[in-house]
C-alpha atoms as a PDB file:
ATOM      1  CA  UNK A   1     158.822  81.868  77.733  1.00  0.00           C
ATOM      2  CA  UNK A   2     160.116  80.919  74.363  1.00  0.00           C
ATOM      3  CA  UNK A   3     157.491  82.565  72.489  1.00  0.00           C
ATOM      4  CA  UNK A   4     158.779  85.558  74.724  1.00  0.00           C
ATOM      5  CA  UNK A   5     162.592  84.907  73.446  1.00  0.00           C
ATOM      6  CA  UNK A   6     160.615  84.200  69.443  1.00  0.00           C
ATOM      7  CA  UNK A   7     159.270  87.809  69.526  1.00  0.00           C
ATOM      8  CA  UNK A   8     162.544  89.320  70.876  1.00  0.00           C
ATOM      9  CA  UNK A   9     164.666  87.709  68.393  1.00  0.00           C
ATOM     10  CA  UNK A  10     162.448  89.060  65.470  1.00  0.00           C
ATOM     11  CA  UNK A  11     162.029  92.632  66.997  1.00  0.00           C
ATOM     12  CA  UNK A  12     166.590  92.940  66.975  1.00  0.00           C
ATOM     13  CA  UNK A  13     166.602  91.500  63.358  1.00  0.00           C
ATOM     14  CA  UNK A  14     163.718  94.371  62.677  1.00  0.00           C
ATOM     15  CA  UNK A  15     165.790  96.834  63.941  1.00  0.00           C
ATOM     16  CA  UNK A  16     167.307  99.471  61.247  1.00  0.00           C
ATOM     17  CA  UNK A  17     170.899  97.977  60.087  1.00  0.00           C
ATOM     18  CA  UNK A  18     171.113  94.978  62.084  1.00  0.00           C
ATOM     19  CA  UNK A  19     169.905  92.232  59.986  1.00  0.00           C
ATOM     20  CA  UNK A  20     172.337  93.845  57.141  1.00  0.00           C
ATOM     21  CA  UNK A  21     175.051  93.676  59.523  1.00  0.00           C
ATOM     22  CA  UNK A  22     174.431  89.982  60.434  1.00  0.00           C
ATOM     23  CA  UNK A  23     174.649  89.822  56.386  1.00  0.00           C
ATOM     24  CA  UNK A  24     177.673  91.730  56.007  1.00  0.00           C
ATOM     25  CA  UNK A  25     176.827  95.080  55.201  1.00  0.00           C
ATOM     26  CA  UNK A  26     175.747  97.679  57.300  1.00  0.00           C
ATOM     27  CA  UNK A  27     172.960 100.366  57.112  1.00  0.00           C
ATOM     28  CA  UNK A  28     173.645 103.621  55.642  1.00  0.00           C
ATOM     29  CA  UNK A  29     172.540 105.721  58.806  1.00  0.00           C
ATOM     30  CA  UNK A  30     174.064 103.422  61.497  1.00  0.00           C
ATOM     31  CA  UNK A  31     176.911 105.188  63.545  1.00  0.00           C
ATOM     32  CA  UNK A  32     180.019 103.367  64.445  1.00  0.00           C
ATOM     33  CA  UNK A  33     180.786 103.252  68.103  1.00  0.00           C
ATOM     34  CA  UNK A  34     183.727 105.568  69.073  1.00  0.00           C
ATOM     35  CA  UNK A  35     186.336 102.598  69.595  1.00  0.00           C
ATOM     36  CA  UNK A  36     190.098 102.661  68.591  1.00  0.00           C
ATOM     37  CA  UNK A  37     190.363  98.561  67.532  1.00  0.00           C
ATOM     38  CA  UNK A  38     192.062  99.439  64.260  1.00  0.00           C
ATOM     39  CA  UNK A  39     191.988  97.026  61.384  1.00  0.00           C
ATOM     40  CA  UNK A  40     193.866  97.642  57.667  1.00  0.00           C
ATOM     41  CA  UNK A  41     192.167  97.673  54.476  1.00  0.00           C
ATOM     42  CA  UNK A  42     192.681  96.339  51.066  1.00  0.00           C
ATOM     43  CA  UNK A  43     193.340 100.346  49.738  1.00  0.00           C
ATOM     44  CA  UNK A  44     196.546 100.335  52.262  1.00  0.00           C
ATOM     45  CA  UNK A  45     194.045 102.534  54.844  1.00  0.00           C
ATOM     46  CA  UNK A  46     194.306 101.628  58.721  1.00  0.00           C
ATOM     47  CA  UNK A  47     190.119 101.803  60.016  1.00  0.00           C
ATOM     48  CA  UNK A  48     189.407 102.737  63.697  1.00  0.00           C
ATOM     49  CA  UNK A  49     187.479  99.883  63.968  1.00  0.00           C
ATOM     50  CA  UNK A  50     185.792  97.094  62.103  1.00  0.00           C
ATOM     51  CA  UNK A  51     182.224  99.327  61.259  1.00  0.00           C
ATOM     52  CA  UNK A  52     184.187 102.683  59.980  1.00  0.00           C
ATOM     53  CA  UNK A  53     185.693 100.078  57.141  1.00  0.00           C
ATOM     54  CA  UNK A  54     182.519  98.637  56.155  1.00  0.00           C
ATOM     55  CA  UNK A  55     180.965 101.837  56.295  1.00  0.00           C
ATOM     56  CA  UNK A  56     183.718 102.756  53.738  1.00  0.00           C
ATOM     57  CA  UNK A  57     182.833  99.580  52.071  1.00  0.00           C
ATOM     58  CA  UNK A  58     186.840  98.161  51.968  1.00  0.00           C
ATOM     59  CA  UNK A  59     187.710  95.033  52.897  1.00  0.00           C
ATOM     60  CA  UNK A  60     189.900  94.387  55.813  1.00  0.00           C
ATOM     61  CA  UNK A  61     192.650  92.241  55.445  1.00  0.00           C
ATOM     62  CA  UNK A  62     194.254  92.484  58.870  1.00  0.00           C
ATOM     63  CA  UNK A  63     193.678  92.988  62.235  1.00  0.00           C
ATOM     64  CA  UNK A  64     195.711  95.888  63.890  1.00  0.00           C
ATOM     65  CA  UNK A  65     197.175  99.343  61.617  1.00  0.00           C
ATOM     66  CA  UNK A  66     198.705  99.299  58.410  1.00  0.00           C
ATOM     67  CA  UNK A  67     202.689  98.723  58.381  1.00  0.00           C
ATOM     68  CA  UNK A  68     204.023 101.741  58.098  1.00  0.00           C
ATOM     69  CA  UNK A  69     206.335 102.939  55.374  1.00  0.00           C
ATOM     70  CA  UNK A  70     209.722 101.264  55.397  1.00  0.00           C
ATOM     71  CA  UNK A  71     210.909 105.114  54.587  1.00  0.00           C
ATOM     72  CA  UNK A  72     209.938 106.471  57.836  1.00  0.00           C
ATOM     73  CA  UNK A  73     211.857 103.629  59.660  1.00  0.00           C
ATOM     74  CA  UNK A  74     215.335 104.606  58.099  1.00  0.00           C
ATOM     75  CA  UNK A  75     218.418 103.872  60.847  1.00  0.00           C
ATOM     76  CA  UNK A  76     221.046 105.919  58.506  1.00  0.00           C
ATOM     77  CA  UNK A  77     220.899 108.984  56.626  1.00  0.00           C
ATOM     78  CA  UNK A  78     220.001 109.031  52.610  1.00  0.00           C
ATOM     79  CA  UNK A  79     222.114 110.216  49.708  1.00  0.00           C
ATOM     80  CA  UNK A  80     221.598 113.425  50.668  1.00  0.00           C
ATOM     81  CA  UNK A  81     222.333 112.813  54.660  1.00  0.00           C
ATOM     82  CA  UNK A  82     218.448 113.102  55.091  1.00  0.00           C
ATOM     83  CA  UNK A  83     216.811 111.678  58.405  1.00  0.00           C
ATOM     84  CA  UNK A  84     213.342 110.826  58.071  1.00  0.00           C
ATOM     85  CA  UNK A  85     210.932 112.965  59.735  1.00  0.00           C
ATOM     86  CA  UNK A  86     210.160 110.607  62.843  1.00  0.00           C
ATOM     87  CA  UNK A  87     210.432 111.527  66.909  1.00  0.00           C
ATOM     88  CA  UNK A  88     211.778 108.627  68.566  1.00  0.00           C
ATOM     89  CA  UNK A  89     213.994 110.228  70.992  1.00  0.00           C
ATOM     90  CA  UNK A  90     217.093 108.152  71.554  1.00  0.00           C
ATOM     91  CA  UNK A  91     220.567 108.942  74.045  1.00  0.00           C
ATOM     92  CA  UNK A  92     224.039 108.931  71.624  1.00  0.00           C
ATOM     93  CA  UNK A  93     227.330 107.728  73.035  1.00  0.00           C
ATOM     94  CA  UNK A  94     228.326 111.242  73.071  1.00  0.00           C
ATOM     95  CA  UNK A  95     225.833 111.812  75.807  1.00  0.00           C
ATOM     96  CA  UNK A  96     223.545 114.389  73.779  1.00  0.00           C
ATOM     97  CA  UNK A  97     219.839 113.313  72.665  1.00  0.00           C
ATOM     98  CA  UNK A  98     219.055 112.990  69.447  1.00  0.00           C
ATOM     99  CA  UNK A  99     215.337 112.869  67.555  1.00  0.00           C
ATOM    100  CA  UNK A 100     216.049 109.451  66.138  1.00  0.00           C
ATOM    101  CA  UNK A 101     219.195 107.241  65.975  1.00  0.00           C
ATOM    102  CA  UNK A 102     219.044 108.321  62.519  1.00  0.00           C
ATOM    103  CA  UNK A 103     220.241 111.925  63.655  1.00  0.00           C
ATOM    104  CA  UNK A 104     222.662 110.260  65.812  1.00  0.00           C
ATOM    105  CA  UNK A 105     223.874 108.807  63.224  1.00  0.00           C
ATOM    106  CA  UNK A 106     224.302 111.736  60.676  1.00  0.00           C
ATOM    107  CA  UNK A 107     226.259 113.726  64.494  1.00  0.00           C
ATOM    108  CA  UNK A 108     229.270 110.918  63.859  1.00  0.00           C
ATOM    109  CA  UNK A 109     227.812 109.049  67.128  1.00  0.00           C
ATOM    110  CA  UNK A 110     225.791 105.938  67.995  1.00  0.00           C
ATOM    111  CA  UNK A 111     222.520 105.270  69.853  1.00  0.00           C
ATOM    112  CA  UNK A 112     223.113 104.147  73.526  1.00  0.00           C
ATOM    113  CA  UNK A 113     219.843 104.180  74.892  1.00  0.00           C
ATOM    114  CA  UNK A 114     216.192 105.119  73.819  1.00  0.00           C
ATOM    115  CA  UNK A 115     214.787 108.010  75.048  1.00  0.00           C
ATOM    116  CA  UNK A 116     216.076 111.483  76.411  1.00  0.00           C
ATOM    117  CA  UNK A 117     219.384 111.577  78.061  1.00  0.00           C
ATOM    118  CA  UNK A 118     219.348 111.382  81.908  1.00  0.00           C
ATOM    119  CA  UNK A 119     219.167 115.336  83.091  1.00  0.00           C
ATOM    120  CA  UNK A 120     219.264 116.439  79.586  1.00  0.00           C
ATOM    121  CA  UNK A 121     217.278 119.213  77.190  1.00  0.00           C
ATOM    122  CA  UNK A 122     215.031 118.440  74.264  1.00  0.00           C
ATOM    123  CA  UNK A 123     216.975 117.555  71.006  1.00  0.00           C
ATOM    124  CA  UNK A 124     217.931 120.471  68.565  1.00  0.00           C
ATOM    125  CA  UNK A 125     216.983 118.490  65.386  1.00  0.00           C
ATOM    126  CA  UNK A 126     214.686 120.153  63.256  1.00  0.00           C
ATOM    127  CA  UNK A 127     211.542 118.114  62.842  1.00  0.00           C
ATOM    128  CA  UNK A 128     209.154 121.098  63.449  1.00  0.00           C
ATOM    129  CA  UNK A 129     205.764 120.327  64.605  1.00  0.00           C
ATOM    130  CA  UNK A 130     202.495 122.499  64.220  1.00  0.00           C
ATOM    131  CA  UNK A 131     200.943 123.050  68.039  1.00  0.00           C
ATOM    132  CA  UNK A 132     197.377 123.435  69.040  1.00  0.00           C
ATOM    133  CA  UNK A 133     198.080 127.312  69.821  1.00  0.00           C
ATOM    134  CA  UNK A 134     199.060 127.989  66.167  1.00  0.00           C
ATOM    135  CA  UNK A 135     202.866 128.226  67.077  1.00  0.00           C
ATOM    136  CA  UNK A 136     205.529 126.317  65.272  1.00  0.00           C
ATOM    137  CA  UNK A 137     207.612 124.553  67.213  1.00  0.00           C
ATOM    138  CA  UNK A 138     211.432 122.654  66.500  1.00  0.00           C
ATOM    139  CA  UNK A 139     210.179 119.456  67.151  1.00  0.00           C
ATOM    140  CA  UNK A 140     207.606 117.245  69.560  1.00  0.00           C
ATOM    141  CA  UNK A 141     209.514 117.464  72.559  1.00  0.00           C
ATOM    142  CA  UNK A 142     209.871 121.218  73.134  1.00  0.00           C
ATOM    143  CA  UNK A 143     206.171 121.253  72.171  1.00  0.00           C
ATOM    144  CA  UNK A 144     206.028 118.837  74.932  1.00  0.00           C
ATOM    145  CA  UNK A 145     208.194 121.296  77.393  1.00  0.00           C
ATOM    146  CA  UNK A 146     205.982 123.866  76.281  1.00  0.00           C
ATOM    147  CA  UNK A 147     202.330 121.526  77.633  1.00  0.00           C
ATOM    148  CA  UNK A 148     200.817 122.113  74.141  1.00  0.00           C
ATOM    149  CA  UNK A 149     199.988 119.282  71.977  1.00  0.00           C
ATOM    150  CA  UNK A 150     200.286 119.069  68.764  1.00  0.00           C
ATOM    151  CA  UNK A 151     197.748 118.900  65.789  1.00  0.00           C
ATOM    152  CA  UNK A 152     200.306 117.555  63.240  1.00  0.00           C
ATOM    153  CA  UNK A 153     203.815 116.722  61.929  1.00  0.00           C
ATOM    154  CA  UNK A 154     205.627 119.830  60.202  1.00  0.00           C
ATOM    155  CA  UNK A 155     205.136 123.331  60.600  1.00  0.00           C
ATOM    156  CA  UNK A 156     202.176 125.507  60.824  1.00  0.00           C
ATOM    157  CA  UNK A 157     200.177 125.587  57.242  1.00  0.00           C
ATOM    158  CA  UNK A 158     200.413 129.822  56.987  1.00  0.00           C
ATOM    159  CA  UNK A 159     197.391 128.737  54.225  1.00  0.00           C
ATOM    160  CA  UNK A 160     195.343 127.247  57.191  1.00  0.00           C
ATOM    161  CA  UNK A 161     196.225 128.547  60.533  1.00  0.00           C
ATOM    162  CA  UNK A 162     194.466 126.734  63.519  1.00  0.00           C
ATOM    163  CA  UNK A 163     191.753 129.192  64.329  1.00  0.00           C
ATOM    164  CA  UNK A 164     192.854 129.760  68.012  1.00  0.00           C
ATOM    165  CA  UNK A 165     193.233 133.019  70.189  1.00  0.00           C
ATOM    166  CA  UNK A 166     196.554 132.737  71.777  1.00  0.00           C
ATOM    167  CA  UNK A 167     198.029 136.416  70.784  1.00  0.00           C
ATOM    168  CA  UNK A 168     201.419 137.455  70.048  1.00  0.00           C
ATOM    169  CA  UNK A 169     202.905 141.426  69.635  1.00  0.00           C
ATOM    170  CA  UNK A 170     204.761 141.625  65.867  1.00  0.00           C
ATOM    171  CA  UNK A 171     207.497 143.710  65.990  1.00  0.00           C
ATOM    172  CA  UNK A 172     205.158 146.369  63.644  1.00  0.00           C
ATOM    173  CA  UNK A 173     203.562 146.416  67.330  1.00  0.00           C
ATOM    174  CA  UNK A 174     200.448 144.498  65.473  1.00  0.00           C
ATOM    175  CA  UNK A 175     198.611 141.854  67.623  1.00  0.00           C
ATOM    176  CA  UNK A 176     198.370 138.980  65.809  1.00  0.00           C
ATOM    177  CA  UNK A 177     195.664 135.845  66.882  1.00  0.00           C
ATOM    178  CA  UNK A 178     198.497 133.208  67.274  1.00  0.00           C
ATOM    179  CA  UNK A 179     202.106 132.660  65.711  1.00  0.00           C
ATOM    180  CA  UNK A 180     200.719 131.617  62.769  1.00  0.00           C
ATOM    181  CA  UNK A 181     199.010 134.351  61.512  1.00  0.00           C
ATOM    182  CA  UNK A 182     201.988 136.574  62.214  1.00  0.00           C
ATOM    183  CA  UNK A 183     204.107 134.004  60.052  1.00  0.00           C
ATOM    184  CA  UNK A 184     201.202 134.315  57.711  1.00  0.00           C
ATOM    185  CA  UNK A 185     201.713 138.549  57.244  1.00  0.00           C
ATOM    186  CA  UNK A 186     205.440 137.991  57.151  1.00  0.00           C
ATOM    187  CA  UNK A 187     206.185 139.702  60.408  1.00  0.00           C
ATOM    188  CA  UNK A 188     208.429 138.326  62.985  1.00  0.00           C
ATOM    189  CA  UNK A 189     206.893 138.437  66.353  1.00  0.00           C
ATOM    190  CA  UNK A 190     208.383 140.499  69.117  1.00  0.00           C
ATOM    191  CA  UNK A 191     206.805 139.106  72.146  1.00  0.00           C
ATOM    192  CA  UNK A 192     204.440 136.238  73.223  1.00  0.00           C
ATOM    193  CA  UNK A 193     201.263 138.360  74.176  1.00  0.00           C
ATOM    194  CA  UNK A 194     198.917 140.857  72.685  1.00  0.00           C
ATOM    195  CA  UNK A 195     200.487 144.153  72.251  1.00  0.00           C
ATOM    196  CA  UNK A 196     200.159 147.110  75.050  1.00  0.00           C
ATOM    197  CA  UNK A 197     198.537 144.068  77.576  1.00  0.00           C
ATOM    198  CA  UNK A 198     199.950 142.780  80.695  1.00  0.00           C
ATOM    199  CA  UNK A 199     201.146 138.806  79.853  1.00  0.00           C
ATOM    200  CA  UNK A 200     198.808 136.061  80.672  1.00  0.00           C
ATOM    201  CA  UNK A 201     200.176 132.762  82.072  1.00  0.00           C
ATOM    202  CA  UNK A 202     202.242 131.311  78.809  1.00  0.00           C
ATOM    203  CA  UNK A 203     200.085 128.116  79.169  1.00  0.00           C
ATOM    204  CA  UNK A 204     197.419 126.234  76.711  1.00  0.00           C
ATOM    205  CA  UNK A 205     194.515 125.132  78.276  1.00  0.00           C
ATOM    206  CA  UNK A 206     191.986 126.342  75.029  1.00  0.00           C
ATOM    207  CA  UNK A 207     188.504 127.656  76.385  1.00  0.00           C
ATOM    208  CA  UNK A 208     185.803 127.947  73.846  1.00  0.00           C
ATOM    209  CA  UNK A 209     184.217 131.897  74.363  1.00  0.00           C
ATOM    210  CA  UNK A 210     180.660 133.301  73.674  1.00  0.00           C
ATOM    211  CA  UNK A 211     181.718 134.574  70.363  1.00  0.00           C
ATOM    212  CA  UNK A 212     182.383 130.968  68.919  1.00  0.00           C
ATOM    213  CA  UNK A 213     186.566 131.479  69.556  1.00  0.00           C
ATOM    214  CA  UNK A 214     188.773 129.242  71.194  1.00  0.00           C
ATOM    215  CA  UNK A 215     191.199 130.961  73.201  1.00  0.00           C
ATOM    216  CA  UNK A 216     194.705 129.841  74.403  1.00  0.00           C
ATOM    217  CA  UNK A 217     193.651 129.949  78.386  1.00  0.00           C
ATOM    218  CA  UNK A 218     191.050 132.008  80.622  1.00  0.00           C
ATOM    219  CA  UNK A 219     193.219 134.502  80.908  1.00  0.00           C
ATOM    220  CA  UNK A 220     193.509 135.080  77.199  1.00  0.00           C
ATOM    221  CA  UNK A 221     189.345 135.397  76.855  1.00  0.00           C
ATOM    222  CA  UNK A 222     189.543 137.686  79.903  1.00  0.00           C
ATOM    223  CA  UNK A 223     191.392 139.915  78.427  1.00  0.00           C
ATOM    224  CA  UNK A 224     189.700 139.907  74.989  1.00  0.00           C
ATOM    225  CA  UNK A 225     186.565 140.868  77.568  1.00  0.00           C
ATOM    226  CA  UNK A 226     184.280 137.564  76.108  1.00  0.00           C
ATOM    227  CA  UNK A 227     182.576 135.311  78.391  1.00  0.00           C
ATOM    228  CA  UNK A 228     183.412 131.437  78.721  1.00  0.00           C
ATOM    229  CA  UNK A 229     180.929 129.110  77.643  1.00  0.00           C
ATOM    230  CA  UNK A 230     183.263 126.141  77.674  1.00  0.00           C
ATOM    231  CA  UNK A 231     186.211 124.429  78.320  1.00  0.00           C
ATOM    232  CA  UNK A 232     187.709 123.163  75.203  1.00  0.00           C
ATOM    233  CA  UNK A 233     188.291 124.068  71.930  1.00  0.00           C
ATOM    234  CA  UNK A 234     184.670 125.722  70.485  1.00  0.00           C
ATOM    235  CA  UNK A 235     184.894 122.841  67.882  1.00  0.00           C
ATOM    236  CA  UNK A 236     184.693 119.798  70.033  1.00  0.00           C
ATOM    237  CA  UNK A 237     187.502 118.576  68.563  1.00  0.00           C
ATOM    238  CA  UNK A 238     189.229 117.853  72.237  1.00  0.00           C
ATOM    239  CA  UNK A 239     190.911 114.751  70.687  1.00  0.00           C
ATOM    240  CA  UNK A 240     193.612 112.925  73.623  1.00  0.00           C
ATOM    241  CA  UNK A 241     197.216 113.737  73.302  1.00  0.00           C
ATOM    242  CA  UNK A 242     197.722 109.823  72.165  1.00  0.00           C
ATOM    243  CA  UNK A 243     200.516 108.950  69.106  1.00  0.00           C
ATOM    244  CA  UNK A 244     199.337 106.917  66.935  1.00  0.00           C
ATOM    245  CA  UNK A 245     200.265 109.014  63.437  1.00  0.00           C
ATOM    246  CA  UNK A 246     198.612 108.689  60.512  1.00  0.00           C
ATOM    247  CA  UNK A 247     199.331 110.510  57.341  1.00  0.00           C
ATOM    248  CA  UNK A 248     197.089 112.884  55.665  1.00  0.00           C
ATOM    249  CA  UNK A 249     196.219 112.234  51.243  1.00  0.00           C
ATOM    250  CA  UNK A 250     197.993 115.923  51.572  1.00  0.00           C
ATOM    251  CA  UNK A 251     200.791 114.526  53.081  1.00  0.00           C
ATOM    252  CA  UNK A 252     200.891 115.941  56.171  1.00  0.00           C
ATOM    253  CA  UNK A 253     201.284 113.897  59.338  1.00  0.00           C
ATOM    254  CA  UNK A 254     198.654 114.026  62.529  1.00  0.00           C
ATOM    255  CA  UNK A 255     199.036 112.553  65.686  1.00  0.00           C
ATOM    256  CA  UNK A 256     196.154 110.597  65.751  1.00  0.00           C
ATOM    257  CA  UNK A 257     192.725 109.912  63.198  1.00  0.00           C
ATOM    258  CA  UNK A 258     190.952 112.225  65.700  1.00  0.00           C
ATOM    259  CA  UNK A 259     192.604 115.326  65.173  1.00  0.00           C
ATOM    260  CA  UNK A 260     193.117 114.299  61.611  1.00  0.00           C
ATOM    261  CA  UNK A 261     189.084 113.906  60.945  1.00  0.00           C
ATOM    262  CA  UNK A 262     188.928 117.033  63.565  1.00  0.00           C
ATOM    263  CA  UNK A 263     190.627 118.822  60.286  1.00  0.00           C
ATOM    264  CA  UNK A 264     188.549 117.269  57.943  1.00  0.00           C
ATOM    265  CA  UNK A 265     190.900 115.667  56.375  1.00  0.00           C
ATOM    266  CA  UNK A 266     191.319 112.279  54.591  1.00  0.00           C
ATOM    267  CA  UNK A 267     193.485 109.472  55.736  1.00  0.00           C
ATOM    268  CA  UNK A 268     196.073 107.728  53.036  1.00  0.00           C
ATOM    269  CA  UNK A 269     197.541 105.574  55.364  1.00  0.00           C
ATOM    270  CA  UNK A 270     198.248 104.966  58.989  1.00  0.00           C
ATOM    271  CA  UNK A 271     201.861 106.120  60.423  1.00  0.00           C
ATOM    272  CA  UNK A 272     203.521 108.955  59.581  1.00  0.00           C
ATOM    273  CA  UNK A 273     204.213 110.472  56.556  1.00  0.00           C
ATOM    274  CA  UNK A 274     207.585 109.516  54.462  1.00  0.00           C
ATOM    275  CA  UNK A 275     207.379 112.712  53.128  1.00  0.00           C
ATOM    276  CA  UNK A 276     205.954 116.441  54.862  1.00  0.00           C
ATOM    277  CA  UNK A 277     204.106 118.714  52.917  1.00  0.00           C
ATOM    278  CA  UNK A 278     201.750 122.152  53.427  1.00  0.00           C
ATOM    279  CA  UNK A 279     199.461 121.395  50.992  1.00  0.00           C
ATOM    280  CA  UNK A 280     195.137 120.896  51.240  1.00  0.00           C
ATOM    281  CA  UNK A 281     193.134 117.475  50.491  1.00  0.00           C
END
């Protein structure tokens, strides 16, 4: 039996990348497992897990995300009665909900309570948010209202519009792919639908289609007369509607690593960004 265990023992440390990881490295073809147990790195980085940072080759110096920017935590408006860009819904005195107590603030009012206001709307603070469909919305809880999660902090990049089918009429009675691309050619959209078609259900449940397009519902690649081969988006980037922001080297906040490495993008540091801004890594 232990000459059983012997040759067990030496066939694991023969396996590729193991016997570097009992070193402390790690082999240049292993693959991380798909775990969120995030860890912060010397370079101010927060790691999904312990392997992504040693694949990066940076040493962790803590257990759990980075601390986020002391910025983005703000209670009371700037010099220039500036909020910072963060939704963390709170219920004023005055009994109207606010994004932040920061807003609340800046309204003459104080925070009572976190979250919305019993039996009231979504805030009107502007702290726009880019959703999946390519629409721009006023901020993360009438994106929320809406049932269509959002890719990042700020508003749709007209540079890089989510490449999604989820049509709207332009009042040059153009149909446009999504919002976006309507913002994009400078026309202001006249209607939620593809022009001269009856209106599908205004909901986004993306389905990826034959032609290698994600559409904004069934309906949507019904209509467009292109078979389903999917649910999803046709990327496979169906990342969970989880909060955990992390901020972009452009700038630009996402809701999660997921959709943020969905993008292609690089990660500066986790939690949202101080600071929003449209441009490309």
């Amino acid at each position: 039996m232990r000459a059983c265990w012997t040759l067990v023992i030496v066939l694991i440390c023969a396996l590729p990348g193991v016997a570097a990881a009992q070193s402390g490295g790690l082999a240049s073809n292993s693959i991380c497992p798909q775990v969120w147990q995030p860890v912060c790195g010397e370079d101010g980085n927060t790691y999904a897990n312990l392997c992504r940072a040693n694949r990066a080759e940076v040493e962790v110096v803590a257990n759990g995300e980075c601390e986020t920017p002391a910025d983005l935590l703000a209670t009371e408006p700037d010099e220039e009665n500036r909020c910072p860009p963060r939704f963390a819904p709170i219920c004023g005195a005055d009994g109207n909900t606010y994004a932040n107590s920061c807003f609340a603030v800046l309204a003459g009012t104080t925070p009572e309570s976190n979250g919305l206001c019993d039996d009231a709307s979504c805030p009107t603070d502007e702290i726009p948010v880019c959703g999946r469909n390519g629409q721009t919305f006023l901020n993360r809880c009438v994106a929320d209202e809406a049932r269509v999660g959002v890719i990042y902090a700020g508003a749709c990049d007209t540079n890089a519009c989510p490449e999604v089918f989820a049509p709207v009429c332009g009042v040059d009675d153009q149909t446009y792919p999504n919002a976006c691309a309507a913002d994009a050619a400078g026309v202001a959209i006249a209607r939620d639908a593809a022009c001269e078609q009856r209106r599908c259900p205004q909901i986004f449940v993306p389905v990826c289609g034959a032609d290698d397009v994600t559409y904004g519902n069934a309906c949507q690649a019904e209509r467009a007369g292109v078979r389903i081969v999917a649910p999803g988006d046709c990327a496979g980037d169906n990342c969970p509607r989880t909060f955990q922001p992390v901020c972009a080297s452009s700038g630009r906040t996402y809701d999660n690593q997921c959709l943020l490495e969905a993008d292609g993008k690089t990660m500066l540091y986790a939690g949202a960004c101080a600071t929003s801004s449209s441009g490309s890594d």
